[in-house]
C-alpha atoms as a PDB file:
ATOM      1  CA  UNK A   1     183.249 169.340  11.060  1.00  0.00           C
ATOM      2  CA  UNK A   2     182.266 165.548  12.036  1.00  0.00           C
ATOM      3  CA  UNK A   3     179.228 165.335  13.678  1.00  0.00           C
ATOM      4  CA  UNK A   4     177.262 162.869  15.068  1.00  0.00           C
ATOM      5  CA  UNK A   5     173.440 163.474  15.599  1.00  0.00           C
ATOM      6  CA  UNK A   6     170.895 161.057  17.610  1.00  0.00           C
ATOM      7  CA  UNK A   7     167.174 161.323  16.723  1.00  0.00           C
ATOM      8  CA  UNK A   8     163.921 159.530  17.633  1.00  0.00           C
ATOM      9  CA  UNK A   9     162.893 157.347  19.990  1.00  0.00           C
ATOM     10  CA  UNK A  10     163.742 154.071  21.510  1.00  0.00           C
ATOM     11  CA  UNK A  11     161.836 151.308  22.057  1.00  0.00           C
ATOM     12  CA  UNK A  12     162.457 148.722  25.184  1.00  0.00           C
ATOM     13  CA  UNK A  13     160.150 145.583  24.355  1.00  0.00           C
ATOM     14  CA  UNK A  14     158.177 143.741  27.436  1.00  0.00           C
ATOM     15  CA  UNK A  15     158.113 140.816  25.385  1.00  0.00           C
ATOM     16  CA  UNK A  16     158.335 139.832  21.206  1.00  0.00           C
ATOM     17  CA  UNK A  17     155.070 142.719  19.956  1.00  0.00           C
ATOM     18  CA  UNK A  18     155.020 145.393  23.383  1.00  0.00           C
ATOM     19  CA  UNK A  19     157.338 148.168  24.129  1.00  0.00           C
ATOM     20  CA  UNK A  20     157.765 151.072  26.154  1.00  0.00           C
ATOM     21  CA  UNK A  21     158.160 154.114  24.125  1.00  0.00           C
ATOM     22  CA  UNK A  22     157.553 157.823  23.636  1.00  0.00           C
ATOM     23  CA  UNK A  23     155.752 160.056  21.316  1.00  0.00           C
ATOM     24  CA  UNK A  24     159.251 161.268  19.336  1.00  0.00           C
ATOM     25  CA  UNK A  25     158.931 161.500  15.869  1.00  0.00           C
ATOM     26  CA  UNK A  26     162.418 162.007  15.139  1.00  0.00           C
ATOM     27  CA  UNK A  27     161.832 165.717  13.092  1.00  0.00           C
ATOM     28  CA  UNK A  28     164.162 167.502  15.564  1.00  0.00           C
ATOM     29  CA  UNK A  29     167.630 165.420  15.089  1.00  0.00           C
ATOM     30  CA  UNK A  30     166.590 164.610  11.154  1.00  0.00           C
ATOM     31  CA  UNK A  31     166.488 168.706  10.551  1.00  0.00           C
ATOM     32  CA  UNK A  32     169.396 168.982  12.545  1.00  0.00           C
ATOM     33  CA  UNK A  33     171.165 166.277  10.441  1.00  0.00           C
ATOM     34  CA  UNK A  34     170.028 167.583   7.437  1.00  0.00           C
ATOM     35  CA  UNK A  35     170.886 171.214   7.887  1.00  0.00           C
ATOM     36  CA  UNK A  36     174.504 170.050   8.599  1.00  0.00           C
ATOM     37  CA  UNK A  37     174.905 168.194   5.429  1.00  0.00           C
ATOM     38  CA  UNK A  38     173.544 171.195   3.668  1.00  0.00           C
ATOM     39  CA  UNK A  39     176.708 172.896   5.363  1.00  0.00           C
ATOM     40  CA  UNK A  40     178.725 170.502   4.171  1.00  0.00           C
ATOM     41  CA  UNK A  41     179.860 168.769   7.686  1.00  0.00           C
ATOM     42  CA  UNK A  42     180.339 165.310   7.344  1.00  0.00           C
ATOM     43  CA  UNK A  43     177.181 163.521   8.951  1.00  0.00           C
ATOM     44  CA  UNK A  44     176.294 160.404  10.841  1.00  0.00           C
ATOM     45  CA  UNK A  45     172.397 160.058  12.134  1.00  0.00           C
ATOM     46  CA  UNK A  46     171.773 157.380  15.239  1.00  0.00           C
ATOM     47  CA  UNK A  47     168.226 157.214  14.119  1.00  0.00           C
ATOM     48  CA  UNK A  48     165.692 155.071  16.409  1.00  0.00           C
ATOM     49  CA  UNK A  49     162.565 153.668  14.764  1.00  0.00           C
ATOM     50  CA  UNK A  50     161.129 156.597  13.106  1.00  0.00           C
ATOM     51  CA  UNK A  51     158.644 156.857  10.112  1.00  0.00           C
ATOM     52  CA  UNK A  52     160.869 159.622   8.003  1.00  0.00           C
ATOM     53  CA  UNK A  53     163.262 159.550   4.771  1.00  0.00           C
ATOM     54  CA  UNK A  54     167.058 159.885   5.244  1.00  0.00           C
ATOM     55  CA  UNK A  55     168.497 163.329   4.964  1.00  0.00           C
ATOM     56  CA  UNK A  56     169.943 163.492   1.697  1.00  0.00           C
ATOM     57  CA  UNK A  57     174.218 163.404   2.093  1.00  0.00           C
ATOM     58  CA  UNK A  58     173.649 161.597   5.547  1.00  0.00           C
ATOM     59  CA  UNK A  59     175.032 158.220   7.165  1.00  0.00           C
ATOM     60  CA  UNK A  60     171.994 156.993   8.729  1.00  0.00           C
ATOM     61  CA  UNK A  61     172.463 154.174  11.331  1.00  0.00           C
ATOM     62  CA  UNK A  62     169.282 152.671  12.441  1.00  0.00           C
ATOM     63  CA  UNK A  63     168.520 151.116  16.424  1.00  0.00           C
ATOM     64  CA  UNK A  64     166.113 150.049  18.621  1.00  0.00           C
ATOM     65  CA  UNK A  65     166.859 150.088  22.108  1.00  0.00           C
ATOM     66  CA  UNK A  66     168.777 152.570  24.403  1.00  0.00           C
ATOM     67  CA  UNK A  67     171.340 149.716  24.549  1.00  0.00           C
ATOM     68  CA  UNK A  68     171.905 149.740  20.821  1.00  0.00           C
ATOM     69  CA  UNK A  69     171.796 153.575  20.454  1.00  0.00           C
ATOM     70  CA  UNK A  70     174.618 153.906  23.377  1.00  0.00           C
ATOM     71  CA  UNK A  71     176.385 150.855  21.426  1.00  0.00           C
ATOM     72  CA  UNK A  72     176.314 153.024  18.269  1.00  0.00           C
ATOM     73  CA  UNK A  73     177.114 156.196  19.737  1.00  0.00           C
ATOM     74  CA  UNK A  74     180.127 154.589  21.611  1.00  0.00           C
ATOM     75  CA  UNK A  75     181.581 153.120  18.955  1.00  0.00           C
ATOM     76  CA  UNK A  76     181.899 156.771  16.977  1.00  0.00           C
ATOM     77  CA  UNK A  77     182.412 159.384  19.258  1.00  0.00           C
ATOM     78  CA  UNK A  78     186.204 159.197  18.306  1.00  0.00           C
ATOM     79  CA  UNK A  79     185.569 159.919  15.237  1.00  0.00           C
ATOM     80  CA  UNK A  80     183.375 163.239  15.450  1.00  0.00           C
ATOM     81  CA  UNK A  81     183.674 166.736  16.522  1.00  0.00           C
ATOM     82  CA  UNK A  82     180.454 167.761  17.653  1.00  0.00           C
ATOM     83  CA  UNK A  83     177.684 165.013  19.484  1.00  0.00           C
ATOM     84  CA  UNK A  84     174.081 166.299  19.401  1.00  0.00           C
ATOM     85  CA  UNK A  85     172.124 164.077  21.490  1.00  0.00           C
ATOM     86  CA  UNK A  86     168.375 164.974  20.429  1.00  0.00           C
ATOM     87  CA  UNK A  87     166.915 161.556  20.506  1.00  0.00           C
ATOM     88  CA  UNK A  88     164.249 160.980  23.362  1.00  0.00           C
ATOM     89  CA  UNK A  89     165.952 157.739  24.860  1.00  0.00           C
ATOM     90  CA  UNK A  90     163.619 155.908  27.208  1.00  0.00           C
ATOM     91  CA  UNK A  91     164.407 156.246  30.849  1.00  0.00           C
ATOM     92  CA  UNK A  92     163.205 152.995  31.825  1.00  0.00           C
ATOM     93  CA  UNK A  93     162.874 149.350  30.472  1.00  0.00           C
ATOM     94  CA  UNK A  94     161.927 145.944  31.550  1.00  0.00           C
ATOM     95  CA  UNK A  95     163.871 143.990  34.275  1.00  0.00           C
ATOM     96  CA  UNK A  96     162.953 140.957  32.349  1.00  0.00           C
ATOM     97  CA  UNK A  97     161.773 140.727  28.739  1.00  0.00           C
ATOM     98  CA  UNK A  98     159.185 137.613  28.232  1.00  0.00           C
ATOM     99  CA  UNK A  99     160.299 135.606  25.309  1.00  0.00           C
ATOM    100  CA  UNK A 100     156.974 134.945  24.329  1.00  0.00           C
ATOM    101  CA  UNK A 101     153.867 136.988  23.693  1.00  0.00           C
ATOM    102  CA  UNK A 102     151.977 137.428  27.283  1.00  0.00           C
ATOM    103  CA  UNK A 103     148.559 136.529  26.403  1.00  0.00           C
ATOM    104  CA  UNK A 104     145.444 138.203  28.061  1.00  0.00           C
ATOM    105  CA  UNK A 105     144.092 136.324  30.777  1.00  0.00           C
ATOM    106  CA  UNK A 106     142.178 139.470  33.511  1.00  0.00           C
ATOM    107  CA  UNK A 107     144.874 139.177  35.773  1.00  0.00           C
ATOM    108  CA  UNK A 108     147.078 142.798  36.379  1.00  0.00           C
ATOM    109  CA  UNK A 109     150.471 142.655  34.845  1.00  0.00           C
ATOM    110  CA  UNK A 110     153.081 143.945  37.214  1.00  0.00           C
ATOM    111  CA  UNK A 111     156.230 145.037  35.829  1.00  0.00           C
ATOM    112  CA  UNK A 112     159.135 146.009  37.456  1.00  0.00           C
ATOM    113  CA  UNK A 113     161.788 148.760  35.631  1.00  0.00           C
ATOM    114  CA  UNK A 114     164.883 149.442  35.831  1.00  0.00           C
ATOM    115  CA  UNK A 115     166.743 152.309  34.549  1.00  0.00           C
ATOM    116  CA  UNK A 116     168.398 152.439  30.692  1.00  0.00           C
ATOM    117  CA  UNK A 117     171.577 153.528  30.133  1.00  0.00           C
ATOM    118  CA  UNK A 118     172.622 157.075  29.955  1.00  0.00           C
ATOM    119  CA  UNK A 119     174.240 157.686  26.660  1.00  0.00           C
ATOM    120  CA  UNK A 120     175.699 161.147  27.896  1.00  0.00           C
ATOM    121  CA  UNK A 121     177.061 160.001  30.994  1.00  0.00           C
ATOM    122  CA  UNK A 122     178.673 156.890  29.864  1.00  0.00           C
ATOM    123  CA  UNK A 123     180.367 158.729  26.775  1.00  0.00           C
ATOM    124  CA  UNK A 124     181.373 161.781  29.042  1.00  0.00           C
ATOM    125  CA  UNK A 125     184.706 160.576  29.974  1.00  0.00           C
ATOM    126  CA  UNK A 126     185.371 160.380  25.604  1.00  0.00           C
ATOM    127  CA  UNK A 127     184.160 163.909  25.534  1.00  0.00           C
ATOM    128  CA  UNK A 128     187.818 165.760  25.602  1.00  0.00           C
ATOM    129  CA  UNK A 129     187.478 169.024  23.186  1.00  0.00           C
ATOM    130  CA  UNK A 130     184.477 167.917  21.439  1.00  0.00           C
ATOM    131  CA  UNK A 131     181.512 169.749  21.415  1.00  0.00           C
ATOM    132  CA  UNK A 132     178.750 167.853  23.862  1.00  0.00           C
ATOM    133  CA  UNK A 133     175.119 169.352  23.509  1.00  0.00           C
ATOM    134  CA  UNK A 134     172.229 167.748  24.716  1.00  0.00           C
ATOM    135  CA  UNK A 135     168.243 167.736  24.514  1.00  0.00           C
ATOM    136  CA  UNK A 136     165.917 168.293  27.636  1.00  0.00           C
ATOM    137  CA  UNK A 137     162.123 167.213  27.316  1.00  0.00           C
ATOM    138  CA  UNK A 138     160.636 168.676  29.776  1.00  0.00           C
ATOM    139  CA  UNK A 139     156.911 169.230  30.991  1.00  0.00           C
ATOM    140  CA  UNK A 140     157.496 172.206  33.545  1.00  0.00           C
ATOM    141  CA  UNK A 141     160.602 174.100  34.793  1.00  0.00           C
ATOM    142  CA  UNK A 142     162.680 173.522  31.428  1.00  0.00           C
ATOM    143  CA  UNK A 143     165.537 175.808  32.720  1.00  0.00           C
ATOM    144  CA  UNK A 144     165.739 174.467  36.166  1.00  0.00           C
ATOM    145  CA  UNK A 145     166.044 171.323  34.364  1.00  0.00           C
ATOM    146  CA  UNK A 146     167.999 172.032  31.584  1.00  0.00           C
ATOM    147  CA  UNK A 147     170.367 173.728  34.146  1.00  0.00           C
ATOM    148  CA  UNK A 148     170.882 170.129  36.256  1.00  0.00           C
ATOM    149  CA  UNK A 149     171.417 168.209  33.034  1.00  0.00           C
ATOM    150  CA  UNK A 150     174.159 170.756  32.087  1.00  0.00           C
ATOM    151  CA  UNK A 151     175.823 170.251  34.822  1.00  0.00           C
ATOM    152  CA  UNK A 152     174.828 166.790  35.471  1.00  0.00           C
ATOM    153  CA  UNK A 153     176.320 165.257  32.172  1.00  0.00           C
ATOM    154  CA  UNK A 154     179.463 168.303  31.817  1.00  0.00           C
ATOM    155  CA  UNK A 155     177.573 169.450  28.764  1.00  0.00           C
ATOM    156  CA  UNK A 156     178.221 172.790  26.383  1.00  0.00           C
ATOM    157  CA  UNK A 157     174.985 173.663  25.238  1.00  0.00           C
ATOM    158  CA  UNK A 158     171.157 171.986  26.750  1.00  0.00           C
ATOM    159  CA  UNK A 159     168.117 172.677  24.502  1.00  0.00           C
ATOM    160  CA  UNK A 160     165.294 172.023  26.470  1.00  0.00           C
ATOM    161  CA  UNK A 161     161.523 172.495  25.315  1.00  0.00           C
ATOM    162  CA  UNK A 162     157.962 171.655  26.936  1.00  0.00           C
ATOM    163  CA  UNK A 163     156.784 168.437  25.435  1.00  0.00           C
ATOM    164  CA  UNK A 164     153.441 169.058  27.136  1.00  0.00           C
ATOM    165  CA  UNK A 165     152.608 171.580  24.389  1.00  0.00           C
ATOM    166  CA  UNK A 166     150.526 170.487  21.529  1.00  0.00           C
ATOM    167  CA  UNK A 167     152.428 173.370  19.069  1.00  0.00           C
ATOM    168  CA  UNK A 168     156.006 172.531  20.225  1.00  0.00           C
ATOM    169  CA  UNK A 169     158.392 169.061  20.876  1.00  0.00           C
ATOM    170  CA  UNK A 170     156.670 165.763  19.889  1.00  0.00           C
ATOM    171  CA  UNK A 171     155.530 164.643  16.988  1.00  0.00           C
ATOM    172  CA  UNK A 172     154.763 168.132  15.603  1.00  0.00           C
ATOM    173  CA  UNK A 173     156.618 170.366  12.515  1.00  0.00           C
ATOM    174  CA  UNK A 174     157.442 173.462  15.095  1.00  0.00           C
ATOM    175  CA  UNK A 175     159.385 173.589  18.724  1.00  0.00           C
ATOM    176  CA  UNK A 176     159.793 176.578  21.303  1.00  0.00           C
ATOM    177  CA  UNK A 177     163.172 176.057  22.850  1.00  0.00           C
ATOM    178  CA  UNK A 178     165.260 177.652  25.424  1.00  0.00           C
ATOM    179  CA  UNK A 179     169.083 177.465  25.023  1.00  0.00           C
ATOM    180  CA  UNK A 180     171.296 176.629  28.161  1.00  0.00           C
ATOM    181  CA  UNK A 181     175.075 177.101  28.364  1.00  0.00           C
ATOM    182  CA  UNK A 182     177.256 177.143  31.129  1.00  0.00           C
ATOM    183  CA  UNK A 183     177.798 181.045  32.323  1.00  0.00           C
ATOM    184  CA  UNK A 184     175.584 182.337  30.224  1.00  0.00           C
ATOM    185  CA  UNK A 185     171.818 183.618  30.495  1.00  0.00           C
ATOM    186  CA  UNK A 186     169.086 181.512  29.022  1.00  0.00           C
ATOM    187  CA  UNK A 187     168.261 182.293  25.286  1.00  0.00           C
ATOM    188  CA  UNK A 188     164.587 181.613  24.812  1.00  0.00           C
ATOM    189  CA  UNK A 189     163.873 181.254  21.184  1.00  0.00           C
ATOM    190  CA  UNK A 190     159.966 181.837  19.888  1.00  0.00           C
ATOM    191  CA  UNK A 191     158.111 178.908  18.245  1.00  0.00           C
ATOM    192  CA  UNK A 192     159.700 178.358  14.955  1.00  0.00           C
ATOM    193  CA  UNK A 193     159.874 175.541  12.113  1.00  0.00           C
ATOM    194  CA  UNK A 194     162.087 172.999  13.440  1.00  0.00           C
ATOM    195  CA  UNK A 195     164.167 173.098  10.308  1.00  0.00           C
ATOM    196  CA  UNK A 196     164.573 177.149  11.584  1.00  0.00           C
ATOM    197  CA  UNK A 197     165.891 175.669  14.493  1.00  0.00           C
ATOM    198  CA  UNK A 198     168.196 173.617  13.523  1.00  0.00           C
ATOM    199  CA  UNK A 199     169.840 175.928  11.095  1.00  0.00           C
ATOM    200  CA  UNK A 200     169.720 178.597  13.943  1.00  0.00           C
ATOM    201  CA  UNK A 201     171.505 175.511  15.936  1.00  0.00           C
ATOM    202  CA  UNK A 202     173.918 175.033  13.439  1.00  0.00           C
ATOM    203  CA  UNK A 203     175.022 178.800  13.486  1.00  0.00           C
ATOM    204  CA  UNK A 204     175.220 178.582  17.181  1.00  0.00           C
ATOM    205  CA  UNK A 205     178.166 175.816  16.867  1.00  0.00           C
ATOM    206  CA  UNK A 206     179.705 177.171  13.744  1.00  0.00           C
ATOM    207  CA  UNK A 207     180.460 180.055  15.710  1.00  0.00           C
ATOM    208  CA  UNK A 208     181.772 178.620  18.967  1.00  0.00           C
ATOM    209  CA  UNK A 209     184.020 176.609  16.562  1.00  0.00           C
ATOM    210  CA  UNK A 210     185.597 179.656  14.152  1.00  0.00           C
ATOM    211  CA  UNK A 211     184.300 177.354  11.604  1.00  0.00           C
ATOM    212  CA  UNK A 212     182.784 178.616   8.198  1.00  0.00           C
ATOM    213  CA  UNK A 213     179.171 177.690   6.919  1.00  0.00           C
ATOM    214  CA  UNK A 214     179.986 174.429   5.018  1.00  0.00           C
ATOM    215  CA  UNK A 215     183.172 174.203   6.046  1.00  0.00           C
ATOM    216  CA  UNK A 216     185.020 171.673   7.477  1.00  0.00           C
ATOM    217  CA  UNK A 217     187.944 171.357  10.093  1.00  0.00           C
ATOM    218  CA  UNK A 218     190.307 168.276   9.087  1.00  0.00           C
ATOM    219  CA  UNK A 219     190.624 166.366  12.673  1.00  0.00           C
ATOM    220  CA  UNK A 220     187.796 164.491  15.123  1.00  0.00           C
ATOM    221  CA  UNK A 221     189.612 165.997  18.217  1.00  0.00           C
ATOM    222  CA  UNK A 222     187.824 169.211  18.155  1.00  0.00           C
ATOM    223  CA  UNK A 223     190.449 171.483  17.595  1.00  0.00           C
ATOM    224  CA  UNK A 224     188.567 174.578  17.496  1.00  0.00           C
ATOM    225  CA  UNK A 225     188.689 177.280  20.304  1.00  0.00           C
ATOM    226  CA  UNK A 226     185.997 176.488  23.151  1.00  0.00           C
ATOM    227  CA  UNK A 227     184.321 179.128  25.760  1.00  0.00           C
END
């Protein structure tokens, strides 16, 4: 299979040294990637700023912004079977980015946000018979959440976890996560290595897809039997 895997975090800058941001380290989506080149599936990583080595046998296409990871993503959905959108994009950005540094002078800095794109929504109409699964950080009700993003974005799979843990989501080696597909019960999985969960990921899509470990299905349409 083709797939296309986003990982990290984005950054939206206030002005040329501050950003808004979020505590992803990026593990998550790099042990997905990685366990999918194992497979042999052809492999291209959307990776935001992150401080971690490219999976070996993996495209890696570096952004910044939500702008530039929706750019990226956009421009090669065609050519995948499968999109796994674990990055943590940042909801909200700047209305106005300063061009130069705002220097400290005691007065409050009001900013006013505005929403960043949503990756998932704008792709969904390219979706077709490709595979669509999507990450839900979440600090309480992760399946009443994960449920509304399912249906929300027309996804086939939400993994959602608690990022308010300190042993699970952010910036750590292990995650907790509860699968969400549509007419199905909730799987909760126990806290496991991430690289554990993305092979058990990876198994998980093989087998909605007929398709072999390490093998590969010629075609970016997604040709492979769906629930």
């Amino acid at each position: 299979m083709r797939i296309l895997v986003t990982a990290g975090p984005t950054r939206e800058f206030l002005d040329p040294v501050r950003f808004l941001s979020n505590r992803s380290s990026g593990k998550m989506g790099y042990a997905i990637a990685a366990a999918a080149a194992r497979r042999g599936h052809r492999v291209v990583l959307v990776s935001g700023p992150v401080s971690l080595e490219p999976p070996a046998g993996v495209r890696v296409v570096r952004v910044t912004s939500a702008a530039e990871m929706l750019d990226a993503v956009r421009r090669r959905i065609r050519a995948c079977d499968v999109l796994i959108m674990a990055a943590a994009v940042a909801d909200w950005r700047p209305a106005r980015r300063a061009a130069r540094k705002r220097k400290k002078d005691g007065r409050p800095w009001r900013l006013l946000l505005e929403p960043t794109p949503d990756i998932l929504q704008t792709v969904r109409p390219l979706k077709g018979r490709r595979l669509f699964i999507g990450f839900a950080a979440e600090t309480h009700a992760l399946v009443a959440g994960a449920r509304r993003k399912l249906v929300s974005k027309g996804l086939d799979l939400v993994v959602a976890n608690d990022v308010g843990r300190s042993d699970e989501g952010f910036d750590v080696d292990t995650n907790r996560v509860v699968l969400v597909a549509p007419g199905e019960e909730p799987r909760r999985w126990p806290l496991l290595p991430k690289v554990v969960v993305a092979e058990r990921l990876l198994d998980w899509i093989e087998a909605l897809r007929g398709v072999k470990a390490g093998g590969y299905r010629q075609g970016c349409q997604g040709t492979g039997s769906r629930r």
